[in-house]
Structure formats: C-alpha cells, structure tokens
PDB file of N, CA and C in Angstrom:
ATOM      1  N   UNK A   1     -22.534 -18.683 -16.745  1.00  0.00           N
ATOM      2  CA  UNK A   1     -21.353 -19.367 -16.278  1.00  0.00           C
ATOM      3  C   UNK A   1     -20.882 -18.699 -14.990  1.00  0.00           C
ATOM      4  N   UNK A   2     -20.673 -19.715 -14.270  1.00  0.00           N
ATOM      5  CA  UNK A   2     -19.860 -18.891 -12.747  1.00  0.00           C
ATOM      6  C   UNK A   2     -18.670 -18.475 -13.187  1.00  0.00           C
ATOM      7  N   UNK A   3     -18.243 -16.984 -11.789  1.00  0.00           N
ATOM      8  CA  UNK A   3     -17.481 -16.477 -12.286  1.00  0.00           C
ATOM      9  C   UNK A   3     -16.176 -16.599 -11.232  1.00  0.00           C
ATOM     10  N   UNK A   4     -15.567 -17.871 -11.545  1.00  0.00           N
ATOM     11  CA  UNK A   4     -14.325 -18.342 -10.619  1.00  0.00           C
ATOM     12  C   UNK A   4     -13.101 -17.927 -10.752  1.00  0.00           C
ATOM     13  N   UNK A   5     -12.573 -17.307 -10.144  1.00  0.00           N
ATOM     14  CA  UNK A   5     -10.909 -16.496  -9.749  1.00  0.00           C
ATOM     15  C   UNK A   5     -10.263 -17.981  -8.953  1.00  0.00           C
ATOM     16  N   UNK A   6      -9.162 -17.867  -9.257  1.00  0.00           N
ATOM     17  CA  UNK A   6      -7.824 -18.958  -8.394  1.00  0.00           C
ATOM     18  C   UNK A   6      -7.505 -17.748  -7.420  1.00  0.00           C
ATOM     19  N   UNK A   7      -7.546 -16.240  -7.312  1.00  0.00           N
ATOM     20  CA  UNK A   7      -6.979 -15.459  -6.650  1.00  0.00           C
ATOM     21  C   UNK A   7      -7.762 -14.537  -5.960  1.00  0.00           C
ATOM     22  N   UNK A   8      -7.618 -13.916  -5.242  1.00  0.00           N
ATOM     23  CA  UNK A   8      -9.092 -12.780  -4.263  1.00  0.00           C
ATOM     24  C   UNK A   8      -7.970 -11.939  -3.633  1.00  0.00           C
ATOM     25  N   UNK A   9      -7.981 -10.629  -4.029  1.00  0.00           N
ATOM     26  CA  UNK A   9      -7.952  -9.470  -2.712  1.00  0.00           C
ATOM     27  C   UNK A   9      -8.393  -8.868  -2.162  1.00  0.00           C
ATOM     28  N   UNK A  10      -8.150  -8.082  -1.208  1.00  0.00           N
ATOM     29  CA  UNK A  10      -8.902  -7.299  -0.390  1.00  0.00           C
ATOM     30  C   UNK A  10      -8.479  -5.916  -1.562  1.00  0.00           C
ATOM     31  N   UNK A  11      -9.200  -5.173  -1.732  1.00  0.00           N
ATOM     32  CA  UNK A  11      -9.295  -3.449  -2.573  1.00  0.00           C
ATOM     33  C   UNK A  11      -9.815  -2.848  -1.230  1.00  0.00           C
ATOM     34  N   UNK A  12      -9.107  -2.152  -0.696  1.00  0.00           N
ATOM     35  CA  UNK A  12      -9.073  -1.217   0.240  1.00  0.00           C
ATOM     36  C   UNK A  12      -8.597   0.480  -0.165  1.00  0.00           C
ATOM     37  N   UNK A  13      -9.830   1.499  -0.568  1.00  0.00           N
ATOM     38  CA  UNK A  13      -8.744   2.509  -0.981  1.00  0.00           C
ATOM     39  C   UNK A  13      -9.631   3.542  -0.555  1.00  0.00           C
ATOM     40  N   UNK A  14      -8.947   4.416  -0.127  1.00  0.00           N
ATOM     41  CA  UNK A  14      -9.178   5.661   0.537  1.00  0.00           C
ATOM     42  C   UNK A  14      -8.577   6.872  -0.222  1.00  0.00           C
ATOM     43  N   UNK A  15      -9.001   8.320  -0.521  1.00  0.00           N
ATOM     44  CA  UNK A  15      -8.459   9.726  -1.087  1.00  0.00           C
ATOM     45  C   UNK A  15      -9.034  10.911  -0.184  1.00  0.00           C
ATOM     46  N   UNK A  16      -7.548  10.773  -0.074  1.00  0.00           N
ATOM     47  CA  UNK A  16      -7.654  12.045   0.911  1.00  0.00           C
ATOM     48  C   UNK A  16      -7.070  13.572  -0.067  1.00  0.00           C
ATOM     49  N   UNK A  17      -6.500  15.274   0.582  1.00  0.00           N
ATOM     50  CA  UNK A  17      -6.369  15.848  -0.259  1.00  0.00           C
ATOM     51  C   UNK A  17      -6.102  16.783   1.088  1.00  0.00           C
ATOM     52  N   UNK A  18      -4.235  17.155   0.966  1.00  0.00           N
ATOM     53  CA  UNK A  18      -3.984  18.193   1.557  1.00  0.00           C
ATOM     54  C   UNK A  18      -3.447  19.882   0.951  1.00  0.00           C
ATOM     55  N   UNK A  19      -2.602  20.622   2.137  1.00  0.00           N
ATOM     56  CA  UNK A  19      -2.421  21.918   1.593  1.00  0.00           C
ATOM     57  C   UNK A  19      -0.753  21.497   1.317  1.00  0.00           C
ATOM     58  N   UNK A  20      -0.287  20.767   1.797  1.00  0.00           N
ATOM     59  CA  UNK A  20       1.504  20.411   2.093  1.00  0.00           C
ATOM     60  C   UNK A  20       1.512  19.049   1.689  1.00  0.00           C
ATOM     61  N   UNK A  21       2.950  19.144   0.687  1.00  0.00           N
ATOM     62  CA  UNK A  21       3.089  17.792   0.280  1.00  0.00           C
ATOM     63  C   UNK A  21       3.788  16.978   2.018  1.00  0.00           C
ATOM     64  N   UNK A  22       3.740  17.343   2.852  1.00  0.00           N
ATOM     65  CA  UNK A  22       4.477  17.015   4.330  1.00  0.00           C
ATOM     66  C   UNK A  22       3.161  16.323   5.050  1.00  0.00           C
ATOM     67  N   UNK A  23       2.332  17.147   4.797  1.00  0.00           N
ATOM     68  CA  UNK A  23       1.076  16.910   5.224  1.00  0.00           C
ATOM     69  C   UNK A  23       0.380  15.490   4.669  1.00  0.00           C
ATOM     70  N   UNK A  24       0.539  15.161   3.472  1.00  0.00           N
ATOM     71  CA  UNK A  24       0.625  14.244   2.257  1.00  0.00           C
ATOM     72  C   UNK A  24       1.296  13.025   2.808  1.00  0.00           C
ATOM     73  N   UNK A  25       2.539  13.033   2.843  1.00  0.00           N
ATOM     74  CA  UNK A  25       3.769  12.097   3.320  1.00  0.00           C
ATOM     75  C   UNK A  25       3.879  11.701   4.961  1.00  0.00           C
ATOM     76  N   UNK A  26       2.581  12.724   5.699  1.00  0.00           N
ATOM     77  CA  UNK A  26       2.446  12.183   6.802  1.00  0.00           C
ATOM     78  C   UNK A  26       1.331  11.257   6.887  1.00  0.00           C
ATOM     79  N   UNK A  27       0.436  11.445   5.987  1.00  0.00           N
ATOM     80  CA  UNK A  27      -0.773  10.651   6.094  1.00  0.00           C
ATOM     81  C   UNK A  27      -0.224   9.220   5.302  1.00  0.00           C
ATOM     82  N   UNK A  28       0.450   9.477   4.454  1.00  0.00           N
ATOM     83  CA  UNK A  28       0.865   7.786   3.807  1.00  0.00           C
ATOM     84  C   UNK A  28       1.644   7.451   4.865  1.00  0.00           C
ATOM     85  N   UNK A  29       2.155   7.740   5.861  1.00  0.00           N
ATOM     86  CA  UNK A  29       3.430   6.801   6.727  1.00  0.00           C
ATOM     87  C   UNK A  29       2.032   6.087   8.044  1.00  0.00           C
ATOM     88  N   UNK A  30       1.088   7.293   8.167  1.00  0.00           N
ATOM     89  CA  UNK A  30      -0.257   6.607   9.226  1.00  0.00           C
ATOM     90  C   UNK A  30      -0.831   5.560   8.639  1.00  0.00           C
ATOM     91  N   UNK A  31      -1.046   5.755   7.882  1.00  0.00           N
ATOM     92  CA  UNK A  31      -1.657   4.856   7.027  1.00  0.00           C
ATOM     93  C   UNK A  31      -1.181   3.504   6.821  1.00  0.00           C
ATOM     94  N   UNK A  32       0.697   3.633   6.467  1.00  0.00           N
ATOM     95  CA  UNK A  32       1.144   2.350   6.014  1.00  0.00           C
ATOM     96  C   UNK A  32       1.313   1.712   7.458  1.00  0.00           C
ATOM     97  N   UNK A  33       1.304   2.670   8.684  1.00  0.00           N
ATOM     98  CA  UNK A  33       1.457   2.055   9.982  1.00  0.00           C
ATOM     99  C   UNK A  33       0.042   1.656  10.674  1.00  0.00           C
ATOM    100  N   UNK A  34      -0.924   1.926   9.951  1.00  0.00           N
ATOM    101  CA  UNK A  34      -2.295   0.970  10.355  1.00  0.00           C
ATOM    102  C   UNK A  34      -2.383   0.201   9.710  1.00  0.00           C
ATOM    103  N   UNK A  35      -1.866  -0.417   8.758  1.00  0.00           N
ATOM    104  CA  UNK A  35      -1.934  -1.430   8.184  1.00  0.00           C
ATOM    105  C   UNK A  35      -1.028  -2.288   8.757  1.00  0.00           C
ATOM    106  N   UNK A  36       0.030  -2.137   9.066  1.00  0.00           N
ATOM    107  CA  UNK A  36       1.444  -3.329   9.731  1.00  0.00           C
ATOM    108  C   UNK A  36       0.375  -3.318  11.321  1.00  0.00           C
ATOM    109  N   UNK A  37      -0.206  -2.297  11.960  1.00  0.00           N
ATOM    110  CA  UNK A  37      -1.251  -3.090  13.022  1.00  0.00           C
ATOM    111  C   UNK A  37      -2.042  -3.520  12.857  1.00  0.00           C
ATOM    112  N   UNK A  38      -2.993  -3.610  11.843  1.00  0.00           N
ATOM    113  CA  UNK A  38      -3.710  -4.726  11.862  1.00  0.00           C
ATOM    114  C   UNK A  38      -3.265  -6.153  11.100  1.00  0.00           C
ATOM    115  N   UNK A  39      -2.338  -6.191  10.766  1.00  0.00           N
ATOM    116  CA  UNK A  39      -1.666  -7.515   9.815  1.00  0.00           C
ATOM    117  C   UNK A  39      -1.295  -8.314  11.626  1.00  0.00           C
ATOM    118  N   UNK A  40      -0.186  -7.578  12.192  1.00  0.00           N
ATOM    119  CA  UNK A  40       0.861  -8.067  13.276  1.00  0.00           C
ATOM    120  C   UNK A  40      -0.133  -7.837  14.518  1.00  0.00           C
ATOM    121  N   UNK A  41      -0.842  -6.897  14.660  1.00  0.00           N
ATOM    122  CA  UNK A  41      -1.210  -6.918  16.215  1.00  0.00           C
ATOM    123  C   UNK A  41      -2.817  -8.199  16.121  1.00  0.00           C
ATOM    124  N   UNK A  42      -3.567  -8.058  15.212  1.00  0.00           N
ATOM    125  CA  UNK A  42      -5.142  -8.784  14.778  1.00  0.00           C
ATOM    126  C   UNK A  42      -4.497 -10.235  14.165  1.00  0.00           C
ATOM    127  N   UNK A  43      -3.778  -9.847  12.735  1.00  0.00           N
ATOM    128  CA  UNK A  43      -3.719 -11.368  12.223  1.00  0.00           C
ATOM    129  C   UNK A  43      -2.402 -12.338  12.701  1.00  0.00           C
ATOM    130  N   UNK A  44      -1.581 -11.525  13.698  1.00  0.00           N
ATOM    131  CA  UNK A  44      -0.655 -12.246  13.798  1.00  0.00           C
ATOM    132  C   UNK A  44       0.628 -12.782  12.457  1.00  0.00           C
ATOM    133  N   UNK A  45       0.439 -11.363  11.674  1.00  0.00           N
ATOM    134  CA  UNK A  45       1.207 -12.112  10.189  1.00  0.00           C
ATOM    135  C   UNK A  45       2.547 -10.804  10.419  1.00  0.00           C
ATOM    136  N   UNK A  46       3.637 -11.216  10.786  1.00  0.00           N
ATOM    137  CA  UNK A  46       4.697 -10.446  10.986  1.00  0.00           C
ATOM    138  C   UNK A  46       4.899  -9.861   9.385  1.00  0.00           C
ATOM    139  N   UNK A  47       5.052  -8.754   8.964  1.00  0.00           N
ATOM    140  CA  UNK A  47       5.704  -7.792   7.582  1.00  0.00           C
ATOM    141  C   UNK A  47       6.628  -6.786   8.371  1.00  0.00           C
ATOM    142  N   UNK A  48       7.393  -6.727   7.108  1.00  0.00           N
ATOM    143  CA  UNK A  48       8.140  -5.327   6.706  1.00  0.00           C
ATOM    144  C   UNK A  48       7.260  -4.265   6.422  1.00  0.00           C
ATOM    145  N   UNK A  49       7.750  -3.018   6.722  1.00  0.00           N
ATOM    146  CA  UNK A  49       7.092  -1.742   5.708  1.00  0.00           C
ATOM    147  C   UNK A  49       8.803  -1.269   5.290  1.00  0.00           C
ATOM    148  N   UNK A  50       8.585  -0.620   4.009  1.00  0.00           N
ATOM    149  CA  UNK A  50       9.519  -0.305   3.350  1.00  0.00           C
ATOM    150  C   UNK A  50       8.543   0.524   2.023  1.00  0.00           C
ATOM    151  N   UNK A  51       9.594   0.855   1.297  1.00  0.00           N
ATOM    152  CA  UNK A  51       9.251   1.859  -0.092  1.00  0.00           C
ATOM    153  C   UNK A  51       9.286   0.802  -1.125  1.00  0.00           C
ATOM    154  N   UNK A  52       8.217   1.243  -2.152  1.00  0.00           N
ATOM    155  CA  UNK A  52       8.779   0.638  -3.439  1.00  0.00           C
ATOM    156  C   UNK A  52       9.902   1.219  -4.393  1.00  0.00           C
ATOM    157  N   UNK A  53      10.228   0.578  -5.316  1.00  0.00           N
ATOM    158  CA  UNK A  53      11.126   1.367  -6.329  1.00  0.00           C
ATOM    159  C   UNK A  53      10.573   2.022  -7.318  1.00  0.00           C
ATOM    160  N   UNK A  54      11.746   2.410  -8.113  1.00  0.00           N
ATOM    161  CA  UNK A  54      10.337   3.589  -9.149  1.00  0.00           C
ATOM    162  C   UNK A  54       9.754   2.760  -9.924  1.00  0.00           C
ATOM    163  N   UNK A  55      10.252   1.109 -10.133  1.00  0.00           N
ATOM    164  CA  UNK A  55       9.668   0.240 -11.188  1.00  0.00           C
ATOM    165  C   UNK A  55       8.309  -0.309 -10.788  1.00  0.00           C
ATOM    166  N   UNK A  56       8.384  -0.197  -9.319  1.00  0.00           N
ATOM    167  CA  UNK A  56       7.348  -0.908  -8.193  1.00  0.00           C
ATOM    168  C   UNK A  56       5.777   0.043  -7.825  1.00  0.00           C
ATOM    169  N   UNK A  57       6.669   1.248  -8.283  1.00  0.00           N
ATOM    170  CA  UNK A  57       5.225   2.436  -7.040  1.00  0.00           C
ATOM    171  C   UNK A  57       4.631   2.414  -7.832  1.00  0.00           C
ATOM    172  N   UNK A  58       3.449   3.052  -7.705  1.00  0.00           N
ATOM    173  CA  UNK A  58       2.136   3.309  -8.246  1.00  0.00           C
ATOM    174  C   UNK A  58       2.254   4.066  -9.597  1.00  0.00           C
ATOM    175  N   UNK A  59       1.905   3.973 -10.986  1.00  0.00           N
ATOM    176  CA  UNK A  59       1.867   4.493 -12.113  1.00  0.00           C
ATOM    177  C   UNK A  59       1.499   5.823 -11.677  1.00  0.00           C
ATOM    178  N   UNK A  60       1.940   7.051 -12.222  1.00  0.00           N
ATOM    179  CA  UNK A  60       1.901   8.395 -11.595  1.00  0.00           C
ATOM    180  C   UNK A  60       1.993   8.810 -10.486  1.00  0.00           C
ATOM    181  N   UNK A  61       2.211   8.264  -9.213  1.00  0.00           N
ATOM    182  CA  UNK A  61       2.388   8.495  -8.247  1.00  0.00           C
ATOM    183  C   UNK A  61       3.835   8.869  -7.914  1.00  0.00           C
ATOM    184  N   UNK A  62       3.731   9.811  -6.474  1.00  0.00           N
ATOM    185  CA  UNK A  62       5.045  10.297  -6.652  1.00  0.00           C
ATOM    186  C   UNK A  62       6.246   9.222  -5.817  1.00  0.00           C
ATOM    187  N   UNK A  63       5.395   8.182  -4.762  1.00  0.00           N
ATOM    188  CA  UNK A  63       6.084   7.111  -4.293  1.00  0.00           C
ATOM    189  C   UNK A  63       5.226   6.135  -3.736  1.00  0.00           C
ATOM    190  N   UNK A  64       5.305   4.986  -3.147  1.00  0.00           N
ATOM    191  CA  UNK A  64       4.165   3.467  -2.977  1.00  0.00           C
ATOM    192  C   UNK A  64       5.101   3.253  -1.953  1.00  0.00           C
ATOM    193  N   UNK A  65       5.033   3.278  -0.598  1.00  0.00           N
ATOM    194  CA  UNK A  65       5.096   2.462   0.209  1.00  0.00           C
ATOM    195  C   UNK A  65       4.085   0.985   0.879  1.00  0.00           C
ATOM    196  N   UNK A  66       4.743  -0.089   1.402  1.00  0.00           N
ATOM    197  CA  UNK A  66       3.851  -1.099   1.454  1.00  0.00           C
ATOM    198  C   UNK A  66       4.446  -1.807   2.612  1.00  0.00           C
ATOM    199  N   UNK A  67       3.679  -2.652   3.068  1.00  0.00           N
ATOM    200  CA  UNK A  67       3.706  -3.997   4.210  1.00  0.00           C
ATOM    201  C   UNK A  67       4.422  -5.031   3.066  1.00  0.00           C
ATOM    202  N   UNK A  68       4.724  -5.793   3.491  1.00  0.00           N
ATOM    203  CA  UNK A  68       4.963  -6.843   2.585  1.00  0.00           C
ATOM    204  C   UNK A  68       5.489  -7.983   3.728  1.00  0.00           C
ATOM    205  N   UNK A  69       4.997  -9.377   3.604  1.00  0.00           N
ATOM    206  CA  UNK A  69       5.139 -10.580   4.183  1.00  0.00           C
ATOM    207  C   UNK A  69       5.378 -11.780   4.156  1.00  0.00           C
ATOM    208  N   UNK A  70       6.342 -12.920   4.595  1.00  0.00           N
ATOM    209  CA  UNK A  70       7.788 -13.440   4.086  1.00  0.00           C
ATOM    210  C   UNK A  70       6.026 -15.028   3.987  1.00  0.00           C
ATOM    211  N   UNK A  71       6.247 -15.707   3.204  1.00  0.00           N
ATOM    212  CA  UNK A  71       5.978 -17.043   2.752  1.00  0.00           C
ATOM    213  C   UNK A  71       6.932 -18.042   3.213  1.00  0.00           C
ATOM    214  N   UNK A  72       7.007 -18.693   4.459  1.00  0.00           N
ATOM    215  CA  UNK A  72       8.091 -19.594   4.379  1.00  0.00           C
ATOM    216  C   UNK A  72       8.078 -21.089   3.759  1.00  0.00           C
ATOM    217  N   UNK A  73       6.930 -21.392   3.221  1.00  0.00           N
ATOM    218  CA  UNK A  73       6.926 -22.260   2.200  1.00  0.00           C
ATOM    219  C   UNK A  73       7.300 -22.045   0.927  1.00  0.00           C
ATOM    220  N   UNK A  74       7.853 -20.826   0.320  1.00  0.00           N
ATOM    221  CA  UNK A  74       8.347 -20.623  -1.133  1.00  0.00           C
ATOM    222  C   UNK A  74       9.708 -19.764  -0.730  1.00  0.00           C
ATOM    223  N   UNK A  75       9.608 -19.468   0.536  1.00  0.00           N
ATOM    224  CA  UNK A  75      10.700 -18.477   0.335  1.00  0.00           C
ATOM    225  C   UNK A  75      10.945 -17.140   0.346  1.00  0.00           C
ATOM    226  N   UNK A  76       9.556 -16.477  -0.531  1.00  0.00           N
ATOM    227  CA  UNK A  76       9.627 -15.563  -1.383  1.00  0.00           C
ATOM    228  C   UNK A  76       8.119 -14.866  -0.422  1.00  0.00           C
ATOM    229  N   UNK A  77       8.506 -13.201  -0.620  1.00  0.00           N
ATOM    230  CA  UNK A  77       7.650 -12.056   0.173  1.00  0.00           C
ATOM    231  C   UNK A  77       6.230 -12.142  -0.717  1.00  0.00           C
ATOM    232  N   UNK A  78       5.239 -11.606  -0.288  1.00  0.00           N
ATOM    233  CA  UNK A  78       4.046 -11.242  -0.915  1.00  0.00           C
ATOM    234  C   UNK A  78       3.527  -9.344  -0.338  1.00  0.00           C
ATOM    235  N   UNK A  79       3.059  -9.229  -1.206  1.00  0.00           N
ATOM    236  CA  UNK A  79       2.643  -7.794  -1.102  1.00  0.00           C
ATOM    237  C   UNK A  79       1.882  -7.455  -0.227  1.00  0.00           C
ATOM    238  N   UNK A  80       0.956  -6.920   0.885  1.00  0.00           N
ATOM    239  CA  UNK A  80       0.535  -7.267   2.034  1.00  0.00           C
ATOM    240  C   UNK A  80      -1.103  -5.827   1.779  1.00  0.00           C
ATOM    241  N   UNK A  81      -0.061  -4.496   1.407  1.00  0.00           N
ATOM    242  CA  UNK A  81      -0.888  -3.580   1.406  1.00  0.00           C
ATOM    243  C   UNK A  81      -0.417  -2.166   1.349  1.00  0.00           C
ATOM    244  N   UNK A  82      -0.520  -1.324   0.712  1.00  0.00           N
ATOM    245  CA  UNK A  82       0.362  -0.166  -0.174  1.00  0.00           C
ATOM    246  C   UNK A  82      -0.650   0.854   0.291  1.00  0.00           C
ATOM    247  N   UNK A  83       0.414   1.759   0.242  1.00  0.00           N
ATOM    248  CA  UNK A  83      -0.206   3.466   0.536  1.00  0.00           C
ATOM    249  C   UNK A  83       0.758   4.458  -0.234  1.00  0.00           C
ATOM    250  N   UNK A  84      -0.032   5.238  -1.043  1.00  0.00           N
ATOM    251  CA  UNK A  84       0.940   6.210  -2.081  1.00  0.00           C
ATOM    252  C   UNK A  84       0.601   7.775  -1.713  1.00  0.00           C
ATOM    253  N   UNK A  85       1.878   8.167  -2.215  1.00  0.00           N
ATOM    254  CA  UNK A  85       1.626   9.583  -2.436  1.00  0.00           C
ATOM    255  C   UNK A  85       1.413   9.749  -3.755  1.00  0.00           C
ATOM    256  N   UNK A  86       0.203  10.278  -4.327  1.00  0.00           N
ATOM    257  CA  UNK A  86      -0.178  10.407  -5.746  1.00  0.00           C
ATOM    258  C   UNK A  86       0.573  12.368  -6.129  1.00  0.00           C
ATOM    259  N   UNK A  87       0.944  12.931  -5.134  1.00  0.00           N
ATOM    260  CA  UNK A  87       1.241  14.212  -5.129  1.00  0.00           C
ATOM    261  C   UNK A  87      -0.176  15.027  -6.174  1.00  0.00           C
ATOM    262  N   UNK A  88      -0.023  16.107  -7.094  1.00  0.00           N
ATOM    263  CA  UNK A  88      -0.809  17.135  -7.738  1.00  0.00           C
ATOM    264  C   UNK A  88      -0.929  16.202  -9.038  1.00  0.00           C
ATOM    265  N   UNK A  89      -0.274  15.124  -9.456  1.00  0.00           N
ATOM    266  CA  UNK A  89      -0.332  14.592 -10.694  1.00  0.00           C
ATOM    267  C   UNK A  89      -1.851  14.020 -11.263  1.00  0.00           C
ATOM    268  N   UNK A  90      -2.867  13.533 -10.449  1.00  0.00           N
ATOM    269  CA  UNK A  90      -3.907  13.552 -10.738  1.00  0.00           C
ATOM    270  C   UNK A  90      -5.126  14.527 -10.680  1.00  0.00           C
ATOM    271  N   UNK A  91      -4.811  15.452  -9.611  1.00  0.00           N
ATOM    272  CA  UNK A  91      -5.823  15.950  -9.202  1.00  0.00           C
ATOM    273  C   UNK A  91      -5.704  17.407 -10.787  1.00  0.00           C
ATOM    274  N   UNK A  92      -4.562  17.516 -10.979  1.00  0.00           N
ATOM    275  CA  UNK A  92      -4.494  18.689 -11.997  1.00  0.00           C
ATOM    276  C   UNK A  92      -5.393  18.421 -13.321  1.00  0.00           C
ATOM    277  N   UNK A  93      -5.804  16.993 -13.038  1.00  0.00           N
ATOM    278  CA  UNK A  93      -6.481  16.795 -14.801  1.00  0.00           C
ATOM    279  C   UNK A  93      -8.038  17.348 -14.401  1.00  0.00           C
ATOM    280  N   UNK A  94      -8.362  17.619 -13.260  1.00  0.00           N
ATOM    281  CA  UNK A  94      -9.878  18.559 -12.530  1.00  0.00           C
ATOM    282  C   UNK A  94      -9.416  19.915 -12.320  1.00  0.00           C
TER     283      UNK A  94
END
C-alpha cells in the first residue's frame, strides 16, 4: 500500500556542543536568524522570531525559539522553524 501523508515537513536538525551556556544561547539566536533569512530574503515569506512558552519549547529543553508565519487565509500563524537550547539535560544521560 502507498504510503500517503495530507502533511510534509522539512526535519532540519543539527547538534552542536559548547563550554558556556552563552556560547549555547549564541548559537540558537544564529541559527534562529538563518532561518528568518532564508524564509524572508530566498522565499519571500515575511515571519516573526520570538520564544516559545514553557508549554510550547522543546520537551527537556531549556528554551525553543522559532520563525513563525501569519496565513492570511485563516488568520492564524504557522510554525516556520525552531532552534533550542537543550542545555546539559541530555547530554548527562552519556
């Protein structure tokens, strides 16, 4: 049987691993700012970047920032593309 989705994303994920959680929180803000250039400067799709909430970020992570981009046929934003700080919470289970 074929295997048909109504939905498709892009999975884009990268792990990196510093000495400073600063160091950490600088690479998620590069990150969430290469993503708002290639959405706005390549696809021409204007987003926000902003933070998620604690209900929103990433399960163990210490925060989820994201792009996110307005639908003016519903109204309503869509999620665009997220970058987290996972902080020591995963790496401690190695």
């Amino acid at each position: 049987m074929l295997d048909c989705r109504s939905r498709e994303f892009l999975w884009h994920e990268g792990h990196t691993a510093f000495a400073t959680k600063e160091e950490a929180s600088t690479e998620v803000l590069q990150i969430l700012e290469l993503y708002r250039h290639i959405y706005e400067e390549f696809l021409a799709i204007p987003v926000m970047k902003g933070r998620k909430s604690e209900l929103g970020k990433f399960a163990g992570g210490l925060y989820t920032t994201s792009v996110e981009a307005f639908i003016p046929n519903t109204g309503r934003g869509i999620q665009g593309a997220t970058s987290h700080c996972l902080g020591q919470n995963f790496a401690k289970m190695f």
